[in-house]
C-alpha atoms as a PDB file:
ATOM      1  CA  UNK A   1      27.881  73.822  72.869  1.00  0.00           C
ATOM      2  CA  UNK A   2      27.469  70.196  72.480  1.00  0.00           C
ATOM      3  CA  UNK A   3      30.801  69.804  71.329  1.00  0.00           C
ATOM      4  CA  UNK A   4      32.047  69.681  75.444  1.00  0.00           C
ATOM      5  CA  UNK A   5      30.185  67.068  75.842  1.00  0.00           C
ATOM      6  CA  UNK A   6      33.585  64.793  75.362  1.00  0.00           C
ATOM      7  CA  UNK A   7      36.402  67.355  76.834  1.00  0.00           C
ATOM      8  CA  UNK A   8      38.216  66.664  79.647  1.00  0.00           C
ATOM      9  CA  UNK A   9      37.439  68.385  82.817  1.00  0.00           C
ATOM     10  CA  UNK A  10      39.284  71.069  82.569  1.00  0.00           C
ATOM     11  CA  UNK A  11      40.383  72.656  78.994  1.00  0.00           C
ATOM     12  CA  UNK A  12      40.893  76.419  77.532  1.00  0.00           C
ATOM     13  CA  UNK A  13      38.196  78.655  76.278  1.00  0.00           C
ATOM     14  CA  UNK A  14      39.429  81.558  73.620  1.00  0.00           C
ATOM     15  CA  UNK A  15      37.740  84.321  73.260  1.00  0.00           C
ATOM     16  CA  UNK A  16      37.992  86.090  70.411  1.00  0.00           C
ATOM     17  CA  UNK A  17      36.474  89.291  68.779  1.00  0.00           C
ATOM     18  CA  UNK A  18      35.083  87.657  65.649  1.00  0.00           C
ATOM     19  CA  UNK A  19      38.204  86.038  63.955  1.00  0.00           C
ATOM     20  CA  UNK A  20      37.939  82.455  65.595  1.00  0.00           C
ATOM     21  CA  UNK A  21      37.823  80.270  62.907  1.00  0.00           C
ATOM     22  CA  UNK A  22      40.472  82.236  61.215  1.00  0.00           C
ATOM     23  CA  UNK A  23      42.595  82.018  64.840  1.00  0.00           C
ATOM     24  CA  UNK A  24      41.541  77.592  64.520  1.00  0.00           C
ATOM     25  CA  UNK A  25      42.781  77.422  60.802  1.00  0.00           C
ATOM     26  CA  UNK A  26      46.068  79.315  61.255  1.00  0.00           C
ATOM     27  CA  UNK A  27      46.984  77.181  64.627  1.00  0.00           C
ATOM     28  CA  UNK A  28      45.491  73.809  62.927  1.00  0.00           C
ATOM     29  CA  UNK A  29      48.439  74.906  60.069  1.00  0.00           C
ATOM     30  CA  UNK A  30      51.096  74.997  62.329  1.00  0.00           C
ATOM     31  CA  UNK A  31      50.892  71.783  64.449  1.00  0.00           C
ATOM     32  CA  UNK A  32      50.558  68.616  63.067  1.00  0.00           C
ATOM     33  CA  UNK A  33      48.911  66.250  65.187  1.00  0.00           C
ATOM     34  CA  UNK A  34      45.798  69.035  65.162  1.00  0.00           C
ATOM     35  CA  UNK A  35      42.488  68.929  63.823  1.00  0.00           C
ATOM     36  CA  UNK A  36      39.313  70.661  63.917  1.00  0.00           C
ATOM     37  CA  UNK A  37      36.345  68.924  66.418  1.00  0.00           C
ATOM     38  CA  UNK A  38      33.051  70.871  65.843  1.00  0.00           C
ATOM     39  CA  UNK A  39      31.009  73.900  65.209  1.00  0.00           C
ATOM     40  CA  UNK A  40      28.157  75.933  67.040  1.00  0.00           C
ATOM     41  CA  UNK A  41      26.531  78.419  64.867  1.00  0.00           C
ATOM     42  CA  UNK A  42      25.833  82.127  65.521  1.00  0.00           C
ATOM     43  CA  UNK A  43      22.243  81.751  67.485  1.00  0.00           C
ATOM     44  CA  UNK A  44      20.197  84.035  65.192  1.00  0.00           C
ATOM     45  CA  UNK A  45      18.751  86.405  67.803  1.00  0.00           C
ATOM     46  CA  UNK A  46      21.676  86.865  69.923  1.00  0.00           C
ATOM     47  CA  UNK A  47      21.725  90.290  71.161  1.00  0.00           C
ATOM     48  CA  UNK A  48      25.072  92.370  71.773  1.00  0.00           C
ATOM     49  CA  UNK A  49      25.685  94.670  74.970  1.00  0.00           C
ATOM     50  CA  UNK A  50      24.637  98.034  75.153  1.00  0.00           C
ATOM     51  CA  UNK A  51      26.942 100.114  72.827  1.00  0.00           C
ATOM     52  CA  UNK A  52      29.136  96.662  71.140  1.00  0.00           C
ATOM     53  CA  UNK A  53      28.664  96.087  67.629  1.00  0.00           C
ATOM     54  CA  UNK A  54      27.043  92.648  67.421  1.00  0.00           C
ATOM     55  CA  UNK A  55      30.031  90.185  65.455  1.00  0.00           C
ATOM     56  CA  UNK A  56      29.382  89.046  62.047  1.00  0.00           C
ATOM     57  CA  UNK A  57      30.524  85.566  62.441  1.00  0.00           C
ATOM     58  CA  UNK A  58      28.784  82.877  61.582  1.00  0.00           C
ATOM     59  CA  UNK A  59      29.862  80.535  63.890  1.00  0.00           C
ATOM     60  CA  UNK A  60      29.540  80.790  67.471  1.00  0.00           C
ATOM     61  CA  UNK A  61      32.332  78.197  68.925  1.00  0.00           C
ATOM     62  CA  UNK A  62      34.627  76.055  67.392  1.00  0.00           C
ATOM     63  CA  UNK A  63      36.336  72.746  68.907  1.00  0.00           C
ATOM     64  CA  UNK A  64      39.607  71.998  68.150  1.00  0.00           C
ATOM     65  CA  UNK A  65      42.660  69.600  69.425  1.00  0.00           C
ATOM     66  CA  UNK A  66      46.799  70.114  69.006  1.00  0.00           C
ATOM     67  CA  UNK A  67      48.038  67.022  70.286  1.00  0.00           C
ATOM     68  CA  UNK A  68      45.385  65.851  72.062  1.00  0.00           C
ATOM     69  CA  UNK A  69      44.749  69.378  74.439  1.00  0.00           C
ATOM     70  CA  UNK A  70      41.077  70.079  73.365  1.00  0.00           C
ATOM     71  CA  UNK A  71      40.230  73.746  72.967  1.00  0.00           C
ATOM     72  CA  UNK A  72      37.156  76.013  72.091  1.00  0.00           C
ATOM     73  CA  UNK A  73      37.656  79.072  70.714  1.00  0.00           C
ATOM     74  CA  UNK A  74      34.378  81.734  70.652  1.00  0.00           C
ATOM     75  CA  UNK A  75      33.680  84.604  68.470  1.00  0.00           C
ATOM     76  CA  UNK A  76      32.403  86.399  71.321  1.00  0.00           C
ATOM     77  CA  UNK A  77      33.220  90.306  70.202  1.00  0.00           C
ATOM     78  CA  UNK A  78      35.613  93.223  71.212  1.00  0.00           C
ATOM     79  CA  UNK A  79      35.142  93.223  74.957  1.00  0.00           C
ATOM     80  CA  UNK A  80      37.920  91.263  75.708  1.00  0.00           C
ATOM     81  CA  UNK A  81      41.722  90.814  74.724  1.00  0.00           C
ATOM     82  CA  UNK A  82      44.565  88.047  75.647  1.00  0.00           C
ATOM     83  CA  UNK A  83      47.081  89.350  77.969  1.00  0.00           C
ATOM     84  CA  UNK A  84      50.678  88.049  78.821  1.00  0.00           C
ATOM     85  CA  UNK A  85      48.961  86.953  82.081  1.00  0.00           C
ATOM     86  CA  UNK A  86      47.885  83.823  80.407  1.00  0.00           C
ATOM     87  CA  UNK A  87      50.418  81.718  77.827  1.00  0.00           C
ATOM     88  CA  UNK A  88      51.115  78.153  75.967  1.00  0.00           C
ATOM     89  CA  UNK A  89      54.162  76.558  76.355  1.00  0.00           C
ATOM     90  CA  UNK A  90      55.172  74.248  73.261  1.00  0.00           C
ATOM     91  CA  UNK A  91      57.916  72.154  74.199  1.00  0.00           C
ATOM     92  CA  UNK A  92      60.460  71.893  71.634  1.00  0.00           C
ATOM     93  CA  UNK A  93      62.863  68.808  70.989  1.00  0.00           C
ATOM     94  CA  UNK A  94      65.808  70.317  68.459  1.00  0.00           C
ATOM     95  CA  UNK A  95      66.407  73.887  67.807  1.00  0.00           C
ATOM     96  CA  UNK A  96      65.204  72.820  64.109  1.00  0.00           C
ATOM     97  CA  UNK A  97      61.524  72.419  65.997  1.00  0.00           C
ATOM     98  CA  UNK A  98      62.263  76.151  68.352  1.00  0.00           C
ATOM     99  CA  UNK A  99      62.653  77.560  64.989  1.00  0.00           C
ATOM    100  CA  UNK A 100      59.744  76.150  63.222  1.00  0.00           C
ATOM    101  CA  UNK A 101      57.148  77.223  66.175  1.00  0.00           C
ATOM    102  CA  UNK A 102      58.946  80.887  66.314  1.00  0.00           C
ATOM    103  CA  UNK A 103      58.707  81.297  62.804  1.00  0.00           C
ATOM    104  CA  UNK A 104      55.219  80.425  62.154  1.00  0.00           C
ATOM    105  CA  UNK A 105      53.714  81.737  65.701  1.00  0.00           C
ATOM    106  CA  UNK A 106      55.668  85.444  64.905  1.00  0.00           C
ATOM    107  CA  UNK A 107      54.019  85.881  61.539  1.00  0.00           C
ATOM    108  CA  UNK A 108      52.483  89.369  61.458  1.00  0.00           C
ATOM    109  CA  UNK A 109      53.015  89.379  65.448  1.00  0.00           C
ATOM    110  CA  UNK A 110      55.488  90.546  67.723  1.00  0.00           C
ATOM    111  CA  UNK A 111      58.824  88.698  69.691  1.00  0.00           C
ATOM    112  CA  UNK A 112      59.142  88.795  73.394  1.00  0.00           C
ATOM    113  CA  UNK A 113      62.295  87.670  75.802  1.00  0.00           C
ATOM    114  CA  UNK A 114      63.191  84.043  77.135  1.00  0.00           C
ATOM    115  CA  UNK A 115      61.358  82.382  74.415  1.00  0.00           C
ATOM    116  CA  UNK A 116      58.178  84.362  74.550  1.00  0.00           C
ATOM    117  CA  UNK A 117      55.838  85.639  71.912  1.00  0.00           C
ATOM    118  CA  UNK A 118      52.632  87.578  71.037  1.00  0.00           C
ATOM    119  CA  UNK A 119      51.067  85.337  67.828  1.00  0.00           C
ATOM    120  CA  UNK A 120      48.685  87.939  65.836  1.00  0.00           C
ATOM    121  CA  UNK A 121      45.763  87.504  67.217  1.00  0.00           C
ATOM    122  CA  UNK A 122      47.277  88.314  70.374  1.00  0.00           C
ATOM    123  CA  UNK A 123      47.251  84.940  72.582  1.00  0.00           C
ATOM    124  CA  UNK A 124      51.162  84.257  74.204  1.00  0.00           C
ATOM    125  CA  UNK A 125      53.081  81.730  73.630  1.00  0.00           C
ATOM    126  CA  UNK A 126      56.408  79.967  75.049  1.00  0.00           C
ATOM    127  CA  UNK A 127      58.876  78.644  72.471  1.00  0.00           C
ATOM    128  CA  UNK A 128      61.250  76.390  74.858  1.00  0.00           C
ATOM    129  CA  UNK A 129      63.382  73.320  74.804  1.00  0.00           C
ATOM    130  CA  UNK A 130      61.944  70.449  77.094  1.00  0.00           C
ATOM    131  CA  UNK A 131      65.681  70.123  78.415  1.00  0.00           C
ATOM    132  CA  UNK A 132      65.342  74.065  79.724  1.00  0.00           C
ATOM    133  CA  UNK A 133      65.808  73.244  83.463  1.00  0.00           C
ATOM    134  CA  UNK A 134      68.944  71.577  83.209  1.00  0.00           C
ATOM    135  CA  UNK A 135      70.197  73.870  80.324  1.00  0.00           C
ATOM    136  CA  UNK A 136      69.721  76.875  82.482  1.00  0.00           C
ATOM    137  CA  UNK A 137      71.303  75.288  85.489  1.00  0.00           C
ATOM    138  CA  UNK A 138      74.209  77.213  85.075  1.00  0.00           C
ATOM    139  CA  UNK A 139      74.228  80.649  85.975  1.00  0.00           C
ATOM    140  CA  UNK A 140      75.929  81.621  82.873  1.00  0.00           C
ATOM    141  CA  UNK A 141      73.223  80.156  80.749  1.00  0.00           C
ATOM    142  CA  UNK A 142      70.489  82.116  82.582  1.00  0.00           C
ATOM    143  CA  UNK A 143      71.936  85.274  82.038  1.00  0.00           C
ATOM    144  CA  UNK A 144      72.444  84.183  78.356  1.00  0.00           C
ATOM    145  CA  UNK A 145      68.543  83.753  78.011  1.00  0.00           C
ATOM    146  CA  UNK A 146      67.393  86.673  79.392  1.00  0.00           C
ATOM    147  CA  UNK A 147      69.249  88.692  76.082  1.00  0.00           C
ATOM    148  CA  UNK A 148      67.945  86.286  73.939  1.00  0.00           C
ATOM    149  CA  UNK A 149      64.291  86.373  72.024  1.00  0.00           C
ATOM    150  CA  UNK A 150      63.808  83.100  70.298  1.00  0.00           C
ATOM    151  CA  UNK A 151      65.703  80.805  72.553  1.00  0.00           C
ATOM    152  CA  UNK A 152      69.114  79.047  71.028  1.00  0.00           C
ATOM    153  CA  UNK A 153      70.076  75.559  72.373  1.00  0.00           C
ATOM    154  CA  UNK A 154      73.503  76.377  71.539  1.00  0.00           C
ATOM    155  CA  UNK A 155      74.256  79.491  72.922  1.00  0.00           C
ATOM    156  CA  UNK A 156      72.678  78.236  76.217  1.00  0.00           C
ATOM    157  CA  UNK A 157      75.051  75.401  76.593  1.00  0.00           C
ATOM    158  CA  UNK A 158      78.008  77.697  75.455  1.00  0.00           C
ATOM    159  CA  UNK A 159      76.939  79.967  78.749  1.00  0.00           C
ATOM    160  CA  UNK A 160      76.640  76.529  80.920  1.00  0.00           C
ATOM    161  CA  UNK A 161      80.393  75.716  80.173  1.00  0.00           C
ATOM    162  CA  UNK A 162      81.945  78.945  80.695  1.00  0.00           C
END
């Protein structure tokens, strides 16, 4: 996997079943400052567990960046799934930009509370306003977000005034 040979110290690993490069070309379309880094083939004689069907991608790993966080994601078969346990928080500027990440990390996938989602291939994400700490320093405004799915700016500081 030479293409760790410039990553940080530290950086997240994907696994996937055998939909990784489709996983890298649907996040590379939704943020902009993204691009793709490198790719390991499928070795040729690599052998699957007892009892898994061996994955039909061609390529192994896959490098990619959004906004400068290096990631590799590997096509490395059905024995494992995302959970909620692990998530990506995209910090938002405007509720224009909360929209826009909701909107195109929802499609064919499933909503959560406080700004959470499920994108379809399963990995969790966290749609939230870089201002959330002092928006939710009301009490009002926390009780507000736990209704809400995609989070709204507006409503928040509505709750914060009352």
């Amino acid at each position: 996997m030479s293409t760790l040979e410039n990553y940080p110290l530290v950086t997240p690993f994907l696994w996937f079943d055998s939909n990784a490069e489709e996983a890298v070309d649907f996040y590379l379309s939704i943020f902009k400052n993204s691009r793709r880094l490198g790719d390991t083939p499928m070795p040729e004689n690599l052998e699957a567990p007892s009892g898994v069907q061996p994955s039909k991608a061609k390529v192994w790993t896959i490098g990619f960046e959004i906004d400068g966080l290096k990631f590799t994601a590997l096509n490395g078969g059905p024995m494992f799934k995302f959970n909620e346990a692990v998530s990506f928080v995209v910090r938002c500027d405007s509720q224009e930009e909360i929209d826009y990440y909701w909107e195109k990390l929802t499609a064919g996938a499933g909503e959560g509370q406080c700004g959470w989602l499920k994108d379809k291939f399963g990995l969790s994400w966290q749609i939230v306003p870089g201002r959330i700490a002092e928006l939710l320093s009301h009490p009002k405004a926390m009780e507000a977000l736990m209704v809400m799915k995609k989070i709204n700016i507006s409503e928040l500081e509505q709750a914060g005034k009352s």
